[in-house]
Protein backbone atom coordinates (compact mmCIF):
# COMPACT_ATOMS: atom_id res chain seq x y z
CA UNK A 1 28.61 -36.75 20.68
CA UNK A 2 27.90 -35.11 17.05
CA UNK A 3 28.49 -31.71 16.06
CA UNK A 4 24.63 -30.92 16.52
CA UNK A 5 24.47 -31.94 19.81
CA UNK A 6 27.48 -30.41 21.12
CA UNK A 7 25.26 -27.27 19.95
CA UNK A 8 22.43 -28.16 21.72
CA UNK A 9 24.58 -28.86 25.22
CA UNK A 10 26.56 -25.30 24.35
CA UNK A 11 23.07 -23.19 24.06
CA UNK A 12 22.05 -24.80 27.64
CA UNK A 13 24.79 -24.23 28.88
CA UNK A 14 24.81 -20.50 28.15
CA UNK A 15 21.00 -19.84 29.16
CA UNK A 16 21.11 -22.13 32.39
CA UNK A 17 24.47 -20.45 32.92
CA UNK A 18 25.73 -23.80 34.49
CA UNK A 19 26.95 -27.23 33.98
CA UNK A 20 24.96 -29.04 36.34
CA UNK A 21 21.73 -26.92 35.54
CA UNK A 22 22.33 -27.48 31.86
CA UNK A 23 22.81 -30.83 32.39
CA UNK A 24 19.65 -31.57 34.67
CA UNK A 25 17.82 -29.60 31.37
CA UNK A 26 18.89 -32.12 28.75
CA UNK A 27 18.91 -35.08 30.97
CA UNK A 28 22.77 -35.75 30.93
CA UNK A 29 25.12 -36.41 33.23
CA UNK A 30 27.44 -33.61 34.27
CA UNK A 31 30.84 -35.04 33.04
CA UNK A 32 28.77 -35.79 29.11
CA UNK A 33 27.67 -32.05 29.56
CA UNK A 34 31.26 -30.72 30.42
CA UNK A 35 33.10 -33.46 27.92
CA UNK A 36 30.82 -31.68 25.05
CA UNK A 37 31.64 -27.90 26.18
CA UNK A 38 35.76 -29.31 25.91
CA UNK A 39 35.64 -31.37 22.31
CA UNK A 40 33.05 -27.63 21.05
CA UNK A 41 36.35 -25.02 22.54
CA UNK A 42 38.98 -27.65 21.58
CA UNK A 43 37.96 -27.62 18.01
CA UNK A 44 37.07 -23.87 17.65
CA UNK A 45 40.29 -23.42 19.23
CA UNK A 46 39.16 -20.37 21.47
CA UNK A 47 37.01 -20.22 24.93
CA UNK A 48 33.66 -19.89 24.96
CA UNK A 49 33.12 -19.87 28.43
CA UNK A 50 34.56 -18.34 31.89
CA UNK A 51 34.34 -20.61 34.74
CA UNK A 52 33.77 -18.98 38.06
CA UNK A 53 32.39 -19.54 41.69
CA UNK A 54 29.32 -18.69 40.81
CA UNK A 55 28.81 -20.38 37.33
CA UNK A 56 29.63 -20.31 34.10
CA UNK A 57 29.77 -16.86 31.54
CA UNK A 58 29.85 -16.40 28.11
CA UNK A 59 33.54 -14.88 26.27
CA UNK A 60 33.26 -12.38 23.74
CA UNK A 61 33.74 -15.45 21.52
CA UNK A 62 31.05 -16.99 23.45
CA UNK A 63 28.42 -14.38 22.92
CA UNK A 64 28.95 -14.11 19.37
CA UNK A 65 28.72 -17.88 18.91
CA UNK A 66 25.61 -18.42 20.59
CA UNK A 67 23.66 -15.82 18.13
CA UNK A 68 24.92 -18.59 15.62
CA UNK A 69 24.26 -21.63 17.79
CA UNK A 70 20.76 -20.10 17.89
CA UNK A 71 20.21 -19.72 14.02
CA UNK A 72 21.56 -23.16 13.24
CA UNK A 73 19.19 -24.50 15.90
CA UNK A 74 16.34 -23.14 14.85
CA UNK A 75 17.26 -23.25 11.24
CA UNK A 76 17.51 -27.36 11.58
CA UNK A 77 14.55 -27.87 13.77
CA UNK A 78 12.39 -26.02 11.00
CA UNK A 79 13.75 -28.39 8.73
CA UNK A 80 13.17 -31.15 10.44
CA UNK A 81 9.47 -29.96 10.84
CA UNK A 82 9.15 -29.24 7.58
CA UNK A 83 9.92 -32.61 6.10
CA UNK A 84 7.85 -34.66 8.77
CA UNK A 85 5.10 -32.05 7.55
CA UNK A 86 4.96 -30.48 11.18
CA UNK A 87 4.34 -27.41 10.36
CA UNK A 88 1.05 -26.56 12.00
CA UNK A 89 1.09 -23.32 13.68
CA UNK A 90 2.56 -20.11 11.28
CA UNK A 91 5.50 -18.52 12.85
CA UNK A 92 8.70 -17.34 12.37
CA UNK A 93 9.86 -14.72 9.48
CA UNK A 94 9.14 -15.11 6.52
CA UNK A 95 11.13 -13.14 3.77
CA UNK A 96 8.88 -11.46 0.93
CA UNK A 97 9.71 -10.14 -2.92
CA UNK A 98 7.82 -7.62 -4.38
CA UNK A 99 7.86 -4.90 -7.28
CA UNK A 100 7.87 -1.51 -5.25
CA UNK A 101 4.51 -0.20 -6.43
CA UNK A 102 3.07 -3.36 -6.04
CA UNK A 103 3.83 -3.26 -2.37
CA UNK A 104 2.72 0.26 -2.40
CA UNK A 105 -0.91 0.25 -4.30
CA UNK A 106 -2.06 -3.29 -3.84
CA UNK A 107 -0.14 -5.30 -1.47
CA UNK A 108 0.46 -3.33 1.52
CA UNK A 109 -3.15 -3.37 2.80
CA UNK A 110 -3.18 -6.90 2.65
CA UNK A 111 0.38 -7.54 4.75
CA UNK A 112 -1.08 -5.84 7.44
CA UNK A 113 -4.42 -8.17 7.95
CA UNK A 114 -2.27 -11.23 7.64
CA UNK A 115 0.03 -9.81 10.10
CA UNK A 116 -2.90 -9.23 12.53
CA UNK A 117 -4.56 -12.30 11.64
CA UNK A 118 -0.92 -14.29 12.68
CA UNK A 119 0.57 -12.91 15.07
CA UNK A 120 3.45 -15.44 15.82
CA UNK A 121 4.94 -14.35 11.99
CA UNK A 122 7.34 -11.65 10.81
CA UNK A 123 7.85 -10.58 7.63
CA UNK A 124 10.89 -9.30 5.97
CA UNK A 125 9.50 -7.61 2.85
CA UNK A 126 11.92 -6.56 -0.07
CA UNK A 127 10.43 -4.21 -2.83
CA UNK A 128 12.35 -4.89 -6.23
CA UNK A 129 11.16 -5.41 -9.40
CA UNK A 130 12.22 -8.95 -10.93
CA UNK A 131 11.88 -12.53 -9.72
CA UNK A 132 14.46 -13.46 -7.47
CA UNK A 133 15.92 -16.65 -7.16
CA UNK A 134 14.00 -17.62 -4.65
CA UNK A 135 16.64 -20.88 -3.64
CA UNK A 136 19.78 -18.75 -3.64
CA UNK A 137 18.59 -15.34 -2.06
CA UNK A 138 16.70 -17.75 1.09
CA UNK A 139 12.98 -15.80 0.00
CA UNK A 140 9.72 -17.57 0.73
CA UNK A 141 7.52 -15.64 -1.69
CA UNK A 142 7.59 -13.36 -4.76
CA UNK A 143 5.26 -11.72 -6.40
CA UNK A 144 5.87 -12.08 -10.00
CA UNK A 145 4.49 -10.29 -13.48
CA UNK A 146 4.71 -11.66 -16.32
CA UNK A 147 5.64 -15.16 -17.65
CA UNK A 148 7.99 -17.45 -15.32
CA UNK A 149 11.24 -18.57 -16.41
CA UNK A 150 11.70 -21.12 -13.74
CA UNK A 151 9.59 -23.67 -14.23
CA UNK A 152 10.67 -25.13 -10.55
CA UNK A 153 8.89 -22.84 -8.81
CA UNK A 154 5.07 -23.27 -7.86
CA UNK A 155 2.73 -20.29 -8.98
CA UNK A 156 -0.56 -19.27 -7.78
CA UNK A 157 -2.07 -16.60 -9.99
CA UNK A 158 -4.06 -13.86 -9.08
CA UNK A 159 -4.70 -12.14 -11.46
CA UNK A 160 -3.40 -9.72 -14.87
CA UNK A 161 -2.31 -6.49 -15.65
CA UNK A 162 -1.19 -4.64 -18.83
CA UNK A 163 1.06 -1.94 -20.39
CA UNK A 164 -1.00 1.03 -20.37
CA UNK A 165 -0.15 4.59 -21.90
CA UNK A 166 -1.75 7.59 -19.82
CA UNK A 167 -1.81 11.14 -19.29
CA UNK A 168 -3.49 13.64 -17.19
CA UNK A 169 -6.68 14.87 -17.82
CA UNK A 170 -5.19 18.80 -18.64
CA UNK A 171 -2.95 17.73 -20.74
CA UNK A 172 -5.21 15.52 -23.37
CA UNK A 173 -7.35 19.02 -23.08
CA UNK A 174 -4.42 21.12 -24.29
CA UNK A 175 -2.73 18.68 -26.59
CA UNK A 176 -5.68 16.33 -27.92
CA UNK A 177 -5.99 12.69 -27.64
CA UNK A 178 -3.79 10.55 -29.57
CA UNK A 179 -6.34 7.82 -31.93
CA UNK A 180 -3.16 5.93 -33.51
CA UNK A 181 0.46 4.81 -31.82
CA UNK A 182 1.80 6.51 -34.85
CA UNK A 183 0.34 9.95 -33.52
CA UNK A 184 2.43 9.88 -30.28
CA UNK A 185 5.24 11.31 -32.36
CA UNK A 186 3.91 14.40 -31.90
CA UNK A 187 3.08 14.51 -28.33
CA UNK A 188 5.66 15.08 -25.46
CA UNK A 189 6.51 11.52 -23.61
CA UNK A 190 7.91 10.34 -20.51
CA UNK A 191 9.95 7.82 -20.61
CA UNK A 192 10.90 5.46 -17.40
CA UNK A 193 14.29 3.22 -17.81
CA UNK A 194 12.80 1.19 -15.14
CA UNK A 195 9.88 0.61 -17.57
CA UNK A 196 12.15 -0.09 -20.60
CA UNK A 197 15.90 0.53 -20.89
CA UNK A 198 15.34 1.34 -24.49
CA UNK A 199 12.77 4.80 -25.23
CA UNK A 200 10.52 2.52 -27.53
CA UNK A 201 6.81 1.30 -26.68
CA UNK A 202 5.16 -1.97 -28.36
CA UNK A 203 1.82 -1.83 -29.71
CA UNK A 204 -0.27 -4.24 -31.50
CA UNK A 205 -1.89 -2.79 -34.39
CA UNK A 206 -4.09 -5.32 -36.71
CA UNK A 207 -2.56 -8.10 -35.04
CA UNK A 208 0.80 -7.23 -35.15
CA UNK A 209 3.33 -5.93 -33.34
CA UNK A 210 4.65 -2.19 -33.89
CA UNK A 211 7.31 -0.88 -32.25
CA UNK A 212 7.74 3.18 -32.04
CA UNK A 213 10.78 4.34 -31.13
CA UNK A 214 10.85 8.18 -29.84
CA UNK A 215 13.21 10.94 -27.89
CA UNK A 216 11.72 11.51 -24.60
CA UNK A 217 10.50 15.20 -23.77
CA UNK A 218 11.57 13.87 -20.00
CA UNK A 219 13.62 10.83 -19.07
CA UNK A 220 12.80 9.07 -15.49
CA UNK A 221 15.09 6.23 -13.59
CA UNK A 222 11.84 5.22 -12.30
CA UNK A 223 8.02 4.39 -12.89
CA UNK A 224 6.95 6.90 -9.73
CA UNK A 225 8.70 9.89 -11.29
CA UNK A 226 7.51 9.33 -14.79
CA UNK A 227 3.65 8.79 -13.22
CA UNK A 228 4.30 11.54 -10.90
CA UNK A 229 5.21 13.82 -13.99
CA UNK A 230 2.53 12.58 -15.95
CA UNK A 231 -0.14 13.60 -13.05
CA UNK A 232 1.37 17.25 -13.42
CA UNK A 233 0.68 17.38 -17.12
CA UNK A 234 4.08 16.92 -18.25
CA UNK A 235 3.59 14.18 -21.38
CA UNK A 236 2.24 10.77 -21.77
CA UNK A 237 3.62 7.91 -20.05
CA UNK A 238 3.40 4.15 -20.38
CA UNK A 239 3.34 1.91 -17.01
CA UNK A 240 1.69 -1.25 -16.05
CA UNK A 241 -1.89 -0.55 -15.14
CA UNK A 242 -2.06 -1.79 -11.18
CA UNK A 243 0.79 1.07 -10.89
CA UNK A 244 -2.18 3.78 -11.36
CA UNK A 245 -4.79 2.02 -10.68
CA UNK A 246 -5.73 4.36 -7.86
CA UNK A 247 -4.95 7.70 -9.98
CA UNK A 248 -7.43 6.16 -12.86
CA UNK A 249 -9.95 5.89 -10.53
CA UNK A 250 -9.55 9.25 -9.15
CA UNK A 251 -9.33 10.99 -12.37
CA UNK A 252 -6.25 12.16 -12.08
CA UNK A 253 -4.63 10.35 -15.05
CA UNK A 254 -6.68 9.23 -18.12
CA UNK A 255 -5.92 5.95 -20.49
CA UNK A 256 -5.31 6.20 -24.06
CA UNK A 257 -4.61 3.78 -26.42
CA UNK A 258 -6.79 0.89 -25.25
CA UNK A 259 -7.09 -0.45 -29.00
CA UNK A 260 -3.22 -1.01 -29.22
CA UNK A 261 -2.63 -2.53 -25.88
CA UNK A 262 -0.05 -5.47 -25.63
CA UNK A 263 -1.39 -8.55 -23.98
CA UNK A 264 -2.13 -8.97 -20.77
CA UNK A 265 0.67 -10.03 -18.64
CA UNK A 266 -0.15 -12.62 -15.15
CA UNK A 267 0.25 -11.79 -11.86
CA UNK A 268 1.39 -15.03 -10.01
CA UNK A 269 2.56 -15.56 -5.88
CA UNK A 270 5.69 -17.89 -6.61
CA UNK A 271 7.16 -19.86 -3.61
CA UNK A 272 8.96 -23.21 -3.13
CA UNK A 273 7.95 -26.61 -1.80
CA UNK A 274 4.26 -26.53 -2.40
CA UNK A 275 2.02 -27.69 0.50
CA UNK A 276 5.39 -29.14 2.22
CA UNK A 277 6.45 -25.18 3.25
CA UNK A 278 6.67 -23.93 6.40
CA UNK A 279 2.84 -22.78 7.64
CA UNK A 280 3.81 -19.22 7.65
CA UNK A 281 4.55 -19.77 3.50
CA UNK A 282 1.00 -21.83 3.02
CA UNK A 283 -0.67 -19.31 5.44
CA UNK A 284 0.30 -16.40 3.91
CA UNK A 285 -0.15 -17.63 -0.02
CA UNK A 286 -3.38 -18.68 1.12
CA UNK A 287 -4.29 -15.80 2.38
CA UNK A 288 -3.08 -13.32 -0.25
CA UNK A 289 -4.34 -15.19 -3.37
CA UNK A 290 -7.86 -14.86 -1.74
CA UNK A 291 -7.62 -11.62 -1.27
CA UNK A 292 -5.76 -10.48 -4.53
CA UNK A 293 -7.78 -12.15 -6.68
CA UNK A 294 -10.82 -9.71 -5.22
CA UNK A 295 -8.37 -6.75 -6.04
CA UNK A 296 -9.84 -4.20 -8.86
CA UNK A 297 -6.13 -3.71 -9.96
CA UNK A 298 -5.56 -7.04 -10.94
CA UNK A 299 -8.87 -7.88 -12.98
């Protein structure tokens, strides 16, 4: 008997807590069933059951292996599916990449129809800015902005967004409205290291590319404090646009600088394997293309 099915006997074992009943379960014969438990202990070197009276009970050794006899399991039966192209109903967990505001000002809504629309999937949602690699780190879909460097991968896009520089509406009252990039030397700015590591902003200016360099009147670690700062009046800040879309709208932050904007930048769902994923992967990239591309923040 192989390694996988010495699993299979060792999982039926531990639920039916018995040899006979496991055996009856998997249509064996008692001695195959108890020959499989021996050759799965003798090799691990260590007990993984306790035979009494009554039946059979999982060791300490035995509990923790069946959490891992479960995952392999279930791990090579989704495999299996997934190459046959079995994959019919969406279930299981499927683990999610996604820049923090992102999640927070566009994407959220939209996790929580798909989860009520399939109810058989979990979803393990990261919020990180950056592709992963999708192979090594085991995740089913990313959200990425910006041009991919892994050609591998398949991409949906969505939609675009931009670099935008933006203030509140009390400050460009006190402090004017900047007409050039070269005019933002004199205004206070807010700078975000998660925006740039270096305090420089690109422009394009006649068709070429300008970079200013400046000293920060305020230095953030990240894009929420440096928005959050520019809301209270503090300076101008630059940002991608989905990341305010919401304060634009409201009026609480104003755009400047619309001229001098960079390109726009794509917004893409990456994921592996194409139409040969698991359903929960097609489901869900189905479902959050169509309703991304209607999203305001992304047009």
């Amino acid at each position: 008997m192989d390694r996988y099915q010495e699993l299979r006997v060792f999982e039926a074992v531990a639920e039916a807590r018995g040899l006979a009943a496991a055996a009856r379960r998997l249509g064996l014969s008692a001695p195959t069933v108890t020959r499989a438990i021996g050759a799965l202990e003798g090799r691990l070197g260590v007990a993984l059951l306790a035979r009494g009276p009554r039946g059979v009970t999982l060791t300490e050794a035995g509990e923790g292996f069946l959490v891992d006899c479960r995952r392999i399991l279930a791990q090579v039966a989704e495999a299996e599916a997934s190459a046959c192209g079995l994959h019919v109903e969406a279930r299981g967990r499927l683990h999610l990449v996604v820049p923090l505001l992102f999640g927070q000002q566009v994407l959220t809504p939209i996790l929580l129809d798909y989860l009520g629309a399939y109810p058989e999937v979990q979803i393990f949602a990261q919020y990180r800015d950056g592709v992963p690699n999708l192979q090594e780190e085991g995740v089913d879909v990313a959200i990425a902005v910006g041009a991919l460097a892994d050609s591998s991968l398949f991409a949906r896009r969505v939609g675009a967004v931009r670099r935008i520089v933006c203030a509140s509406p009390a400050y460009l009252a006190e402090q004017g409205e900047p007409r050039q990039p070269a005019e933002l030397t004199d205004h206070r700015l807010i700078h975000s290291s998660a925006d740039s590591r270096l305090p420089e902003w690109r422009f394009v200016e006649q068709g070429r590319w300008r970079t200013l360099g400046f000293v920060p009147r305020l230095s953030c670690a990240t894009d929420q404090a440096a928005i959050a700062a520019a809301c209270g009046g503090a300076g101008l800040t630059r940002c991608m646009s989905y990341q305010v879309h919401g304060l634009l709208q409201q009026g609480q932050l104003r755009r400047v600088l619309s001229d001098f904007e960079p390109p726009e930048l794509p917004v893409q769902l990456v994921y592996r394997e194409g139409r040969r994923a698991a359903a929960r992967v097609r489901s869900f990239v189905d479902f959050a293309v169509r309703r991304l591309r209607e999203h305001p923040a992304l047009g």
